[in-house]
Every structure is written in C-alpha cells, then in structure tokens.
C-alpha atoms as a PDB file:
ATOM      1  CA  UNK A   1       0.000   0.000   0.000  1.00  0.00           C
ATOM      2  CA  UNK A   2       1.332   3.520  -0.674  1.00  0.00           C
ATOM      3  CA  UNK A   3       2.419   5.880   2.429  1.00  0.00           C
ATOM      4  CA  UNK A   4      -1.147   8.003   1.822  1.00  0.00           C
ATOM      5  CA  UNK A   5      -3.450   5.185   2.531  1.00  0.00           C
ATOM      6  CA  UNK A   6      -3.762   4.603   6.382  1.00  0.00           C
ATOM      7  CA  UNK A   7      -6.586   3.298   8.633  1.00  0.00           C
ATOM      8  CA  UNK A   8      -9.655   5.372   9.785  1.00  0.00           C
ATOM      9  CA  UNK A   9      -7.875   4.955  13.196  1.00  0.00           C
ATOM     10  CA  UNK A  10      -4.576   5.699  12.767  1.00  0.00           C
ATOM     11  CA  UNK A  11      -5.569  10.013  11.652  1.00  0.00           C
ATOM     12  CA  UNK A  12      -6.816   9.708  14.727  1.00  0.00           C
ATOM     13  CA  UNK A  13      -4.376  11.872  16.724  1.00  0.00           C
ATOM     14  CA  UNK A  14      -2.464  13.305  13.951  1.00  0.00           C
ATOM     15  CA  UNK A  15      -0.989  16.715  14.038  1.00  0.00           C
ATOM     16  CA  UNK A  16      -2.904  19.246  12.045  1.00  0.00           C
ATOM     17  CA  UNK A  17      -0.176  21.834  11.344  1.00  0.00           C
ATOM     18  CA  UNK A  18      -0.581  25.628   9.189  1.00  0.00           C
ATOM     19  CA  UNK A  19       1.549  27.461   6.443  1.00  0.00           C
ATOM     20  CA  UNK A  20       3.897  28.666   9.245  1.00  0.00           C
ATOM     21  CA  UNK A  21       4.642  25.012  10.667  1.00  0.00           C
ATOM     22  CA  UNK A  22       2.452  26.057  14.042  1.00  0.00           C
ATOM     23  CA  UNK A  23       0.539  23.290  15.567  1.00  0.00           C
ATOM     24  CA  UNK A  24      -3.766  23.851  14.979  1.00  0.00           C
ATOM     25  CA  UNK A  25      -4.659  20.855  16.606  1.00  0.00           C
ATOM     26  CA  UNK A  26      -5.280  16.927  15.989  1.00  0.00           C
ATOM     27  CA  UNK A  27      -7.348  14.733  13.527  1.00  0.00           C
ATOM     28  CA  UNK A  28     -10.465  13.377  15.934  1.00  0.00           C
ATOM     29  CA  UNK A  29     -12.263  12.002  12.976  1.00  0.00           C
ATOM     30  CA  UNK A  30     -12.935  12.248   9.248  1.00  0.00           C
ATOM     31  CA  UNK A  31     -16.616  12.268   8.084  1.00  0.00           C
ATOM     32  CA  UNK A  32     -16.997  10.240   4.260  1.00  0.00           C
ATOM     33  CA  UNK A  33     -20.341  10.208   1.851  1.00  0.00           C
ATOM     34  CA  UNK A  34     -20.955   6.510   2.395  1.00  0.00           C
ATOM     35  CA  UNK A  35     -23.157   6.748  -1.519  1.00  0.00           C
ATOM     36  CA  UNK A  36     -19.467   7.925  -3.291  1.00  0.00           C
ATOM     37  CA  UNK A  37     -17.006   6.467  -0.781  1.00  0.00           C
ATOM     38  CA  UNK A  38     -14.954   9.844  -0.543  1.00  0.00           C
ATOM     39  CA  UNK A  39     -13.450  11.369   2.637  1.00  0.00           C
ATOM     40  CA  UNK A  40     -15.690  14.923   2.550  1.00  0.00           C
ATOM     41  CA  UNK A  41     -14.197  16.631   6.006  1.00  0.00           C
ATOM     42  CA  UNK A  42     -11.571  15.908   8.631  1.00  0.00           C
ATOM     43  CA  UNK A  43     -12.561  16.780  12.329  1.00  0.00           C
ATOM     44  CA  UNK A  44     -10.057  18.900  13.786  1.00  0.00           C
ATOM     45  CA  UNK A  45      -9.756  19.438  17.516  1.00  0.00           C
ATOM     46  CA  UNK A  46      -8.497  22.861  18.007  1.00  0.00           C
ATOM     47  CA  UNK A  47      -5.158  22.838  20.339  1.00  0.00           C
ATOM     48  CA  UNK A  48      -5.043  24.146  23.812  1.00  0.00           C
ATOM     49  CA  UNK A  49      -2.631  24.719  26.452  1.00  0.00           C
ATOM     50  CA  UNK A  50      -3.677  21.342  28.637  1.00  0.00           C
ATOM     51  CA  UNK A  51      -4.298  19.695  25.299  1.00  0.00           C
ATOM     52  CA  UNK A  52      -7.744  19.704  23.201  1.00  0.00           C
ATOM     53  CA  UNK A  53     -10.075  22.331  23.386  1.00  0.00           C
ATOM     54  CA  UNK A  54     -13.226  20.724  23.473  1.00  0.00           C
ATOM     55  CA  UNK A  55     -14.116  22.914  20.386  1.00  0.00           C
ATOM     56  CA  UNK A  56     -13.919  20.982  16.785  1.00  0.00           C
ATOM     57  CA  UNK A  57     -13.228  22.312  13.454  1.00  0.00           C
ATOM     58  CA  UNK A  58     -14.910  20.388  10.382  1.00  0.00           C
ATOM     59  CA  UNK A  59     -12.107  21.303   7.073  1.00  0.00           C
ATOM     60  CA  UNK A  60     -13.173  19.833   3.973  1.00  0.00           C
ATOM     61  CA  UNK A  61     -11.324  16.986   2.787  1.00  0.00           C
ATOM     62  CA  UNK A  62      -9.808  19.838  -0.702  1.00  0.00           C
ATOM     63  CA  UNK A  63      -8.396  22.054   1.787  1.00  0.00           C
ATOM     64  CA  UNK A  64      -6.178  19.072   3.486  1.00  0.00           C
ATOM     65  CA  UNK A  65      -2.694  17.837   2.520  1.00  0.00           C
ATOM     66  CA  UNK A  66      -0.848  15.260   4.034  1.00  0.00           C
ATOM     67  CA  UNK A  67       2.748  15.072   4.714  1.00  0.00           C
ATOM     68  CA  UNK A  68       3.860  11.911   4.676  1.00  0.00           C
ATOM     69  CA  UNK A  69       7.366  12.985   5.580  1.00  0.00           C
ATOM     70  CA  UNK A  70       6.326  14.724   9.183  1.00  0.00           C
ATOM     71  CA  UNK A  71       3.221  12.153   9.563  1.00  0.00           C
ATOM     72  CA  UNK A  72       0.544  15.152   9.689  1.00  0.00           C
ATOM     73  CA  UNK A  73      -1.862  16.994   7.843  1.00  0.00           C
ATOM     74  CA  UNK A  74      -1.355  20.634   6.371  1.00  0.00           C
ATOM     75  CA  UNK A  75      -3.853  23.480   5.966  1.00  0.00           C
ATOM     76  CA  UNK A  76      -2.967  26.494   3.888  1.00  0.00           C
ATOM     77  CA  UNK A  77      -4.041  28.515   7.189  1.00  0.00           C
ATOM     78  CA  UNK A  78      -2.267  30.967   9.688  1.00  0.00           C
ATOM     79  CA  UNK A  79      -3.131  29.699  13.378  1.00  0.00           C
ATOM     80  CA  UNK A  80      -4.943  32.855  13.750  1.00  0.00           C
ATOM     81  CA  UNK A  81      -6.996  32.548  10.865  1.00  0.00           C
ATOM     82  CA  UNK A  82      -7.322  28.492  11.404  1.00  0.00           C
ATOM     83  CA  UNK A  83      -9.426  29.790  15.452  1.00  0.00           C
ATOM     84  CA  UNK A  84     -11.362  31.905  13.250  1.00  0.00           C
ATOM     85  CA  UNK A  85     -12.828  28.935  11.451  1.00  0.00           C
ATOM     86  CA  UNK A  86     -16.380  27.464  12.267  1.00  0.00           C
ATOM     87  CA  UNK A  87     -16.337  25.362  15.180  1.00  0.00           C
ATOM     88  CA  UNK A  88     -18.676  23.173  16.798  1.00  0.00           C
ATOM     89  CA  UNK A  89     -18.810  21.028  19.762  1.00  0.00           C
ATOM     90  CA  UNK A  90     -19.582  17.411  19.541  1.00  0.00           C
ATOM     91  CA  UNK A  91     -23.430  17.657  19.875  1.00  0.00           C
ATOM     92  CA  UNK A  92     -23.487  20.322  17.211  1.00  0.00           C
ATOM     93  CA  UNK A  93     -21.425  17.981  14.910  1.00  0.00           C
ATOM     94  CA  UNK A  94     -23.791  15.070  15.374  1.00  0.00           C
ATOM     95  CA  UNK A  95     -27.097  17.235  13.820  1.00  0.00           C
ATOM     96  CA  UNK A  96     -27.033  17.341  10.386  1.00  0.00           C
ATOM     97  CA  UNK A  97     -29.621  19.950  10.324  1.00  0.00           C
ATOM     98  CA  UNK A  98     -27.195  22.260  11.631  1.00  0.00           C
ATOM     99  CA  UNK A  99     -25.421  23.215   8.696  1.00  0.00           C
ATOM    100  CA  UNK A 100     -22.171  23.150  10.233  1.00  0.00           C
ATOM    101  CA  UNK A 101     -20.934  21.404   6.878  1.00  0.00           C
ATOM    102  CA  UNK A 102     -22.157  24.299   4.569  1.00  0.00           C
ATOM    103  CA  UNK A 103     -20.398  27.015   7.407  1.00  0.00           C
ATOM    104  CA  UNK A 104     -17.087  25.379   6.935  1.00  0.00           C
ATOM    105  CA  UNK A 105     -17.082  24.594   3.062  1.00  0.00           C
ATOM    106  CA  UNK A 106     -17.613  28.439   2.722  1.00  0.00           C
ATOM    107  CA  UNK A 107     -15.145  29.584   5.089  1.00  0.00           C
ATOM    108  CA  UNK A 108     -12.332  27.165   3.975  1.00  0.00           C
ATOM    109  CA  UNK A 109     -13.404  27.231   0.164  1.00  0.00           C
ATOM    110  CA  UNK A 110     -15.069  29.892  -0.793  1.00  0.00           C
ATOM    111  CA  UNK A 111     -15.191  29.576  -4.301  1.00  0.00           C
ATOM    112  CA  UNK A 112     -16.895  25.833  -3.704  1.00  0.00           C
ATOM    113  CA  UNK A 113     -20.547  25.323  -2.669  1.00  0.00           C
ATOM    114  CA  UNK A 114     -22.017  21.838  -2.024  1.00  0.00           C
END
C-alpha cells in the first residue's frame, strides 16, 4: 500500500499543522459520503494549552494535505486565521440539520458550494 493510505484509526491523533509550521490541533475524525465512498471533512480538535479544546473544526477533505514525511496533515491557514474557522462542539457535529458542513465549506473554500 502507498504511504497516503492509512486506517480510519490511525488520523486519529495526527498533528494538524498551518503554512507557518504552528501546531492547529489533531485529527479526531474524518466524516466520508458513504453513496461515493470519498473522505468529505476531517474533524479537527483545536489545540489548547492542557491539550484539546473541546471545540472541533470540520475542514473539507480539498483544503487538506498530508505530509507523509512529518506524519501530519497541512492546511494552507495561519493559526490565527485556522481559530477563526467554524467550530462546533460534539453535539453540534452530530445534527445534520445544523449546517455546520455548509459554514465550513464556505469559510475554507469559498469559491466551492455543495
């Protein structure tokens, strides 16, 4: 198997790092359309001084890159722009009728609509 293909439950945990090499968080989760098989968002826990925030950031799957050489993920975000980003806590994430997926597609791509 190539170095890009890795089980659901090894992103777990993964460093989620921006354009400056500063540390956003850690994979929690990815979320896939089970009718086309692709990975649509990765679940970002925001990072905190005594470790995760609580607080979860859902970045679609376009704006993520993965480094295979540092084992993490890469967003084309500044840290400070990355805490700006729509965030939800895990109830939140679990409605679908809260639109938490169309929030984040336009904030991370706003050129893209679902």
């Amino acid at each position: 198997m190539p170095e890009t293909t890795m089980k659901s439950g090894d992103v777990q945990g993964l460093h989620v790092t921006g354009i400056d090499d500063t540390k956003l968080g850690a994979a929690r989760e990815l979320f896939v359309d089970l009718a086309s098989g692709q990975v649509r968002f990765l679940i970002v826990e925001s990072a905190s001084l005594l470790g995760g925030s609580g607080k979860f950031h859902p970045v679609p799957w376009q704006s993520v890159h993965y480094d295979a050489v540092a084992r993490s993920f890469r967003l084309k975000f500044n840290k400070d722009d990355f805490k700006a980003s729509p965030s939800y806590d895990r109830e939140q994430l679990a409605n679908p009728s809260y639109g938490w997926d169309e929030q984040a597609i336009r904030y991370f791509n706003p050129e893209t609509s679902l």
